[in-house]
N, C-alpha and C. Protein backbone atom coordinates (compact mmCIF):
# COMPACT_ATOMS: atom_id res chain seq x y z
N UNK A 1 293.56 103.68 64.96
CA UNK A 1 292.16 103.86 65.24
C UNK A 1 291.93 103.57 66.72
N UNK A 2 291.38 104.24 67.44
CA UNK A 2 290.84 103.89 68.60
C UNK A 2 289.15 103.65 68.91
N UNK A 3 288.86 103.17 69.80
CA UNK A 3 287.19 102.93 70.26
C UNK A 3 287.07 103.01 71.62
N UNK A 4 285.71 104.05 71.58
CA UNK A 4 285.46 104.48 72.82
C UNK A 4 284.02 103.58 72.71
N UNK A 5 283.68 102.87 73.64
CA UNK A 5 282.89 101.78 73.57
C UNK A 5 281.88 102.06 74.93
N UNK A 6 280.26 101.83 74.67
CA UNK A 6 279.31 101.72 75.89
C UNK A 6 278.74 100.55 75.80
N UNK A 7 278.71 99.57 76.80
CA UNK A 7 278.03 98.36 76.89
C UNK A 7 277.05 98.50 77.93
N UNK A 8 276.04 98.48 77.81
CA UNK A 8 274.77 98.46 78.54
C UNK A 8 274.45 97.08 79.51
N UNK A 9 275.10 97.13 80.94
CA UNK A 9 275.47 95.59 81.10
C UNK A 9 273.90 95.48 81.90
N UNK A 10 273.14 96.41 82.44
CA UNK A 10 272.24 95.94 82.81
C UNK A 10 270.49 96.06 82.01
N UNK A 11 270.63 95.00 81.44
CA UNK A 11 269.11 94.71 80.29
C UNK A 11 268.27 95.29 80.56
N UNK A 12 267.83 95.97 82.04
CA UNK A 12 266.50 97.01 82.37
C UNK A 12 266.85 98.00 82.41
N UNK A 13 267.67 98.57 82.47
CA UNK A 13 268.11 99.83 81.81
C UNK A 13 266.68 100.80 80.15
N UNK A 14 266.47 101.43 81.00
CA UNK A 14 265.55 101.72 80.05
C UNK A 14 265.70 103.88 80.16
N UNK A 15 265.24 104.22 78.83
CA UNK A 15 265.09 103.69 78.21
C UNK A 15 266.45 103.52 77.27
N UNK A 16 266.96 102.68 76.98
CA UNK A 16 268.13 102.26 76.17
C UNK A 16 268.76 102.75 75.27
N UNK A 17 267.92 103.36 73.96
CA UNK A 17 267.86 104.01 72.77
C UNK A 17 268.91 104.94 73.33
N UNK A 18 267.24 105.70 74.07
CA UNK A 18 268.14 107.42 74.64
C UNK A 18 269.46 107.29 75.23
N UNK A 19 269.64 106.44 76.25
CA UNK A 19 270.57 106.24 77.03
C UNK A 19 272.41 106.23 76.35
N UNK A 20 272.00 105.18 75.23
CA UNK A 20 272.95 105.59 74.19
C UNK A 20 273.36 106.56 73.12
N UNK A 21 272.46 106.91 72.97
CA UNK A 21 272.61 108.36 72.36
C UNK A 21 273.03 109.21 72.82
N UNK A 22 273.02 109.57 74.40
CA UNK A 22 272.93 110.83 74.94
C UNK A 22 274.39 110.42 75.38
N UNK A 23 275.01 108.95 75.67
CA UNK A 23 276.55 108.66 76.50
C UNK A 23 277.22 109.18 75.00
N UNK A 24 276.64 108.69 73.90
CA UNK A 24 277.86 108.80 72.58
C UNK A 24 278.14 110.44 72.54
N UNK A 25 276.43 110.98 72.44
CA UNK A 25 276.55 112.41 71.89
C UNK A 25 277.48 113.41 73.12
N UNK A 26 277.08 113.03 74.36
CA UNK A 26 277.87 113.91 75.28
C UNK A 26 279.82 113.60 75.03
N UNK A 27 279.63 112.21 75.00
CA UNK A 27 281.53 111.62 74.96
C UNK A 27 281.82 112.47 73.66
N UNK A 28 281.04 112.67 72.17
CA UNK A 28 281.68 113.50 71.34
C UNK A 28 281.48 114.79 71.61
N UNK A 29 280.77 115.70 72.18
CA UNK A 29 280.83 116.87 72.55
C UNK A 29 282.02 117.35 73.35
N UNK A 30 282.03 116.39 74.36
CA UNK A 30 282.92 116.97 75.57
C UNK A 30 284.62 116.83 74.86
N UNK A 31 284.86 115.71 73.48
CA UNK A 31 286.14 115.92 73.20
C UNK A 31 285.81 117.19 72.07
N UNK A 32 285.15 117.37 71.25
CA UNK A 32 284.92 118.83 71.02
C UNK A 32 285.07 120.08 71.70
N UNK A 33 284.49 119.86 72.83
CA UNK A 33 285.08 121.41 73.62
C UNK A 33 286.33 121.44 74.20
N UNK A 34 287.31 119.80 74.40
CA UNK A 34 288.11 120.01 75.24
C UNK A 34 289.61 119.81 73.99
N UNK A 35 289.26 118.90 72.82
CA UNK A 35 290.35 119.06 71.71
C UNK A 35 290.18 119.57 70.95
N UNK A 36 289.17 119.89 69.50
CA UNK A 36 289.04 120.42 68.27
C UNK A 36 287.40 120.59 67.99
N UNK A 37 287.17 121.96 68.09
CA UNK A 37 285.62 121.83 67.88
C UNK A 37 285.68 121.51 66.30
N UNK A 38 286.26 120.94 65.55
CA UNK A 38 285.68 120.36 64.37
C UNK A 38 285.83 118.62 64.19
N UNK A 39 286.01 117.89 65.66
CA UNK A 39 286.12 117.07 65.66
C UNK A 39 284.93 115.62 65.02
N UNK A 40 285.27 114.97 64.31
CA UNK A 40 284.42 113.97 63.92
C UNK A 40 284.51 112.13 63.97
N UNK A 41 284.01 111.72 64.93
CA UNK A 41 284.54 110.17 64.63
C UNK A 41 284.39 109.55 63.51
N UNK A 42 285.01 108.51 63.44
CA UNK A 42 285.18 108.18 61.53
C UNK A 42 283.28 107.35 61.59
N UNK A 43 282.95 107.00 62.82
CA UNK A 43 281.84 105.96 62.46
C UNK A 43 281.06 106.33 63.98
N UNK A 44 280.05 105.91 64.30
CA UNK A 44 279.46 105.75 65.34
C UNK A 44 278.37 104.40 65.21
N UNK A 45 278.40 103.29 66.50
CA UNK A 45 278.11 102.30 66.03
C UNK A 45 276.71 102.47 67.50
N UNK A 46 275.90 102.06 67.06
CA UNK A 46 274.57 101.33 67.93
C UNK A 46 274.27 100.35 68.00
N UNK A 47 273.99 99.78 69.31
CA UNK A 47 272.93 99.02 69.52
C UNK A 47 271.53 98.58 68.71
N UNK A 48 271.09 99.87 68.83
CA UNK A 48 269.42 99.67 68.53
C UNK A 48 269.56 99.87 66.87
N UNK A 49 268.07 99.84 66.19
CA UNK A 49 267.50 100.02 64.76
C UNK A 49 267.58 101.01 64.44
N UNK A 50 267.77 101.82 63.52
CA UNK A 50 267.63 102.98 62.62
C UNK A 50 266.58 103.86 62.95
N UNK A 51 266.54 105.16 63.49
CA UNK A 51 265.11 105.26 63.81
C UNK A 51 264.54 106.02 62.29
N UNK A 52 263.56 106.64 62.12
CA UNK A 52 262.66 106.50 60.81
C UNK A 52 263.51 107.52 60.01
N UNK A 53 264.11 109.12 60.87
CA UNK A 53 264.88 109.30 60.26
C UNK A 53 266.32 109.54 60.61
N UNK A 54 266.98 109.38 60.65
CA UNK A 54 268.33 108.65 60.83
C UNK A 54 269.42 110.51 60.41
N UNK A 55 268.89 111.09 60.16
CA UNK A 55 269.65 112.46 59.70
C UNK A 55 269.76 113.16 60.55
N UNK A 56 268.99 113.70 61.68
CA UNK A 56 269.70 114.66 62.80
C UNK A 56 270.77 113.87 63.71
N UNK A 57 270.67 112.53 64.21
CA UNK A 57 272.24 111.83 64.37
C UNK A 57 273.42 112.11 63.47
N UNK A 58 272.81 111.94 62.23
CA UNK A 58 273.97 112.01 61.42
C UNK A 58 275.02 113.53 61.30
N UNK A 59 273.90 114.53 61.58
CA UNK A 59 274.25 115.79 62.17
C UNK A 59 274.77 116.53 63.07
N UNK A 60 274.34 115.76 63.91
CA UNK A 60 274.84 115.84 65.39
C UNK A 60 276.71 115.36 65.12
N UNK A 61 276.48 114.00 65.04
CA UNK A 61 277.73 113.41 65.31
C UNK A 61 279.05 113.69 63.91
N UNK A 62 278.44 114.13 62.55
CA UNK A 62 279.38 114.36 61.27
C UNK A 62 279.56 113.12 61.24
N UNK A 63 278.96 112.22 61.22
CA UNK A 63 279.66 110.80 60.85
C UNK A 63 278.42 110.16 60.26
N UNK A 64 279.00 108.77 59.72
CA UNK A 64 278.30 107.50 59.67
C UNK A 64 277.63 107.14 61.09
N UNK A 65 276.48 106.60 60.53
CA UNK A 65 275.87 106.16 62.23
C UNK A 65 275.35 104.81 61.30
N UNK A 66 275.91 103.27 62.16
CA UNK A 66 275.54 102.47 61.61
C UNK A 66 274.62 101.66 62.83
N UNK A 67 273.43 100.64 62.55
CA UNK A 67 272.50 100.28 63.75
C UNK A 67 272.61 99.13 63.61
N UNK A 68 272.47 98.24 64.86
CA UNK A 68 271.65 97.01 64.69
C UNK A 68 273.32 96.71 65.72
N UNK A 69 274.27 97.16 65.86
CA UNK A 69 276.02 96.49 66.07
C UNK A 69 275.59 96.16 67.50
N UNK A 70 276.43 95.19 68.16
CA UNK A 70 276.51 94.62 69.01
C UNK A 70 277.28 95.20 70.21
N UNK A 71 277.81 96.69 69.73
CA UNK A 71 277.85 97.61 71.35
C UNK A 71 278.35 98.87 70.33
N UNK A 72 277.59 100.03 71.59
CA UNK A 72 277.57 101.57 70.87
C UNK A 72 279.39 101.95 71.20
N UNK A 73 279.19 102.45 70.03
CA UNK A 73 280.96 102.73 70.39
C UNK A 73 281.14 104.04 69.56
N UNK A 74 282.20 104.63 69.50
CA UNK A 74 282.53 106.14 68.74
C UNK A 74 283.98 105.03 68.24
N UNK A 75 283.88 105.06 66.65
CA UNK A 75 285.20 104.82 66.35
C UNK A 75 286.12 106.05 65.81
N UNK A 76 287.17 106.48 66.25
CA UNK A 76 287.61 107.42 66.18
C UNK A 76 289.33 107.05 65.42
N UNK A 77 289.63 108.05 64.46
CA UNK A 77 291.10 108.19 63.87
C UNK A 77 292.25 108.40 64.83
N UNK A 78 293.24 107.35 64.85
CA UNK A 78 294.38 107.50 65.06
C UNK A 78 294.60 109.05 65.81
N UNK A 79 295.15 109.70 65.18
CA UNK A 79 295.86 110.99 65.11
C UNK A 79 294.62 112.09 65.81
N UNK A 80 293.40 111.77 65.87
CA UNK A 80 292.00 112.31 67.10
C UNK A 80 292.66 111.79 68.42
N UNK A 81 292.85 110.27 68.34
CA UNK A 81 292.79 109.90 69.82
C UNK A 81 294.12 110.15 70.43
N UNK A 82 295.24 110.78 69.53
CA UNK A 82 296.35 110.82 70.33
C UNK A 82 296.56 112.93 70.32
N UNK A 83 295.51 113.46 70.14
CA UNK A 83 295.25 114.63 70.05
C UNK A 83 295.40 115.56 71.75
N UNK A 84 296.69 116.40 71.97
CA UNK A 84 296.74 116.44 73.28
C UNK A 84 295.29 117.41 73.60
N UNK A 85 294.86 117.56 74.62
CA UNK A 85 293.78 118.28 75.30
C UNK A 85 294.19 119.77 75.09
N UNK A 86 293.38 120.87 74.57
CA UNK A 86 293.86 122.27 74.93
C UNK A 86 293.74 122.57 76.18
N UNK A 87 292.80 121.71 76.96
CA UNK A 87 292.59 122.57 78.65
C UNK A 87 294.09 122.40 79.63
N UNK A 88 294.16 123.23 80.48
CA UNK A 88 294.78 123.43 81.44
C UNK A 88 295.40 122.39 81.87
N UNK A 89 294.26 121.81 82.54
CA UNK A 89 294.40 120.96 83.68
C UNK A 89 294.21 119.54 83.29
N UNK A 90 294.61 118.59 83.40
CA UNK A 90 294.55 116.92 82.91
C UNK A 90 293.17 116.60 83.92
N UNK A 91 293.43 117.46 85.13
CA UNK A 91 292.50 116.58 85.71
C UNK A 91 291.35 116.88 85.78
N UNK A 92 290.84 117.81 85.24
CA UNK A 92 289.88 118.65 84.51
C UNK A 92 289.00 117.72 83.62
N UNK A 93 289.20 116.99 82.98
CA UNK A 93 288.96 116.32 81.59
C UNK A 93 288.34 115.13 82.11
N UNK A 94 289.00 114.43 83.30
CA UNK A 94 288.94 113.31 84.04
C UNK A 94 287.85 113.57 84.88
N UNK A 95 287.22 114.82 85.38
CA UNK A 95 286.49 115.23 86.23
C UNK A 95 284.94 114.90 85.48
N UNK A 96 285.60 115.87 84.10
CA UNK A 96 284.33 115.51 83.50
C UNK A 96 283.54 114.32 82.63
N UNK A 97 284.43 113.21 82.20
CA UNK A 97 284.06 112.04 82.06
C UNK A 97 283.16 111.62 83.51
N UNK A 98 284.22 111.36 84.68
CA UNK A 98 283.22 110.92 86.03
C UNK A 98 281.52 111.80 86.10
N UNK A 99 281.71 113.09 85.50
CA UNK A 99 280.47 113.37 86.14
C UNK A 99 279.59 113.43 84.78
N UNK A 100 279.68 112.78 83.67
CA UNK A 100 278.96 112.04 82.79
C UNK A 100 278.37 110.82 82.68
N UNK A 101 279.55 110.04 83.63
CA UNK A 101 279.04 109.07 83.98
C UNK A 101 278.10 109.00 84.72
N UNK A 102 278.17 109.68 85.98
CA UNK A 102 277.44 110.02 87.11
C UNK A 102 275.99 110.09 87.19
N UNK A 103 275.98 111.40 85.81
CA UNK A 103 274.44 111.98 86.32
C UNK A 103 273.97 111.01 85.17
N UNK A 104 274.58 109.73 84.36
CA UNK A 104 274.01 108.90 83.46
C UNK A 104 273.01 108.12 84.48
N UNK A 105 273.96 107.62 85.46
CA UNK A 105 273.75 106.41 86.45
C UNK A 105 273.10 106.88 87.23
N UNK A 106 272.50 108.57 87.50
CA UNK A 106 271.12 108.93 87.99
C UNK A 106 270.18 108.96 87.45
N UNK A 107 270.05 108.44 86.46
CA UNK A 107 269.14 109.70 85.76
C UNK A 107 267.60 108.18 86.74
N UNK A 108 266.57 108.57 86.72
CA UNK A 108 264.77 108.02 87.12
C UNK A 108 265.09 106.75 86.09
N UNK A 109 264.72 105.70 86.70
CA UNK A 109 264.36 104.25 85.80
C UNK A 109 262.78 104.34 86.06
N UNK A 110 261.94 103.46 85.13
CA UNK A 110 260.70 103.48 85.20
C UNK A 110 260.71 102.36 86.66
N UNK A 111 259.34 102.07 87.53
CA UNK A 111 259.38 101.30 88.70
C UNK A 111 259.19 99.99 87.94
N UNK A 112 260.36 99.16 88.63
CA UNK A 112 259.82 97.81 88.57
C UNK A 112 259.08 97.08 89.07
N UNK A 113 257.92 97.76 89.99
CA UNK A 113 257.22 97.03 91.01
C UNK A 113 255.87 96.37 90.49
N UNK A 114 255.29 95.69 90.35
CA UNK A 114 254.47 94.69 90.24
C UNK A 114 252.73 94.99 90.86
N UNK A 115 251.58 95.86 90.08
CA UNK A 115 251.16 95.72 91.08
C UNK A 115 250.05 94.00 91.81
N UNK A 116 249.26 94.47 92.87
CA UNK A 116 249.30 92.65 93.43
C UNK A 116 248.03 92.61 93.16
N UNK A 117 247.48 91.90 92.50
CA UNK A 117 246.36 91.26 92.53
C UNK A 117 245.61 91.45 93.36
N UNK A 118 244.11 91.79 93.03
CA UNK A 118 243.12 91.64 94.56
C UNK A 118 242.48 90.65 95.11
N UNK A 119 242.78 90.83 96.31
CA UNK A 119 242.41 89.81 96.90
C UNK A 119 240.90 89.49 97.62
């Protein structure tokens, strides 16, 4: 079994929910297009609560989606994670993790600025 794991190290990070959703759902897409488009992790774990309905995740990802866990992770089968890549290029694959990361760590935070009291 392997785990592909997101820890949210900075607490203002907002908004959070989405944030994890969108790192899990893109990390299982992108090994979908690049190993087995019928790929499925055995579990997908969250952070946050259940939202009211809990079935288009479950759709999205073909798995269990369990809430409330103490870091979002894709747990994935053995014999998935040692699955060679169909693409070309190795470094191809590597390109596109970095620029998942990337446009994550752009995306607009709400302002933290304070406004001041009148004086």
């Amino acid at each position: 079994m392997a785990r592909f794991a997101d820890r949210i190290a900075n607490g203002n990070t907002w908004p959070r929910r989405q944030d994890a959703e969108f790192f899990l759902s893109s990390l299982t897409q992108m090994i979908r297009d690049n190993f087995s488009s019928r790929f499925a992790p055995l579990e997908v774990h969250l952070e946050h609560p259940a939202p009211e309905d809990p079935q288009p995740l479950e759709r999205m990802f073909r798995a269990l989606v369990r809430y409330l866990k103490p870091i979002n992770r894709l747990i994935i089968a053995r014999p998935d994670a040692h699955r060679v890549s169909a693409m070309r290029s190795k470094g191809c694959l590597r390109h596109a993790s970095a620029k998942c990361a990337t446009s994550s760590a752009k995306r607009p935070r709400p302002s933290t600025r304070h406004p001041q009291p009148a004086q």
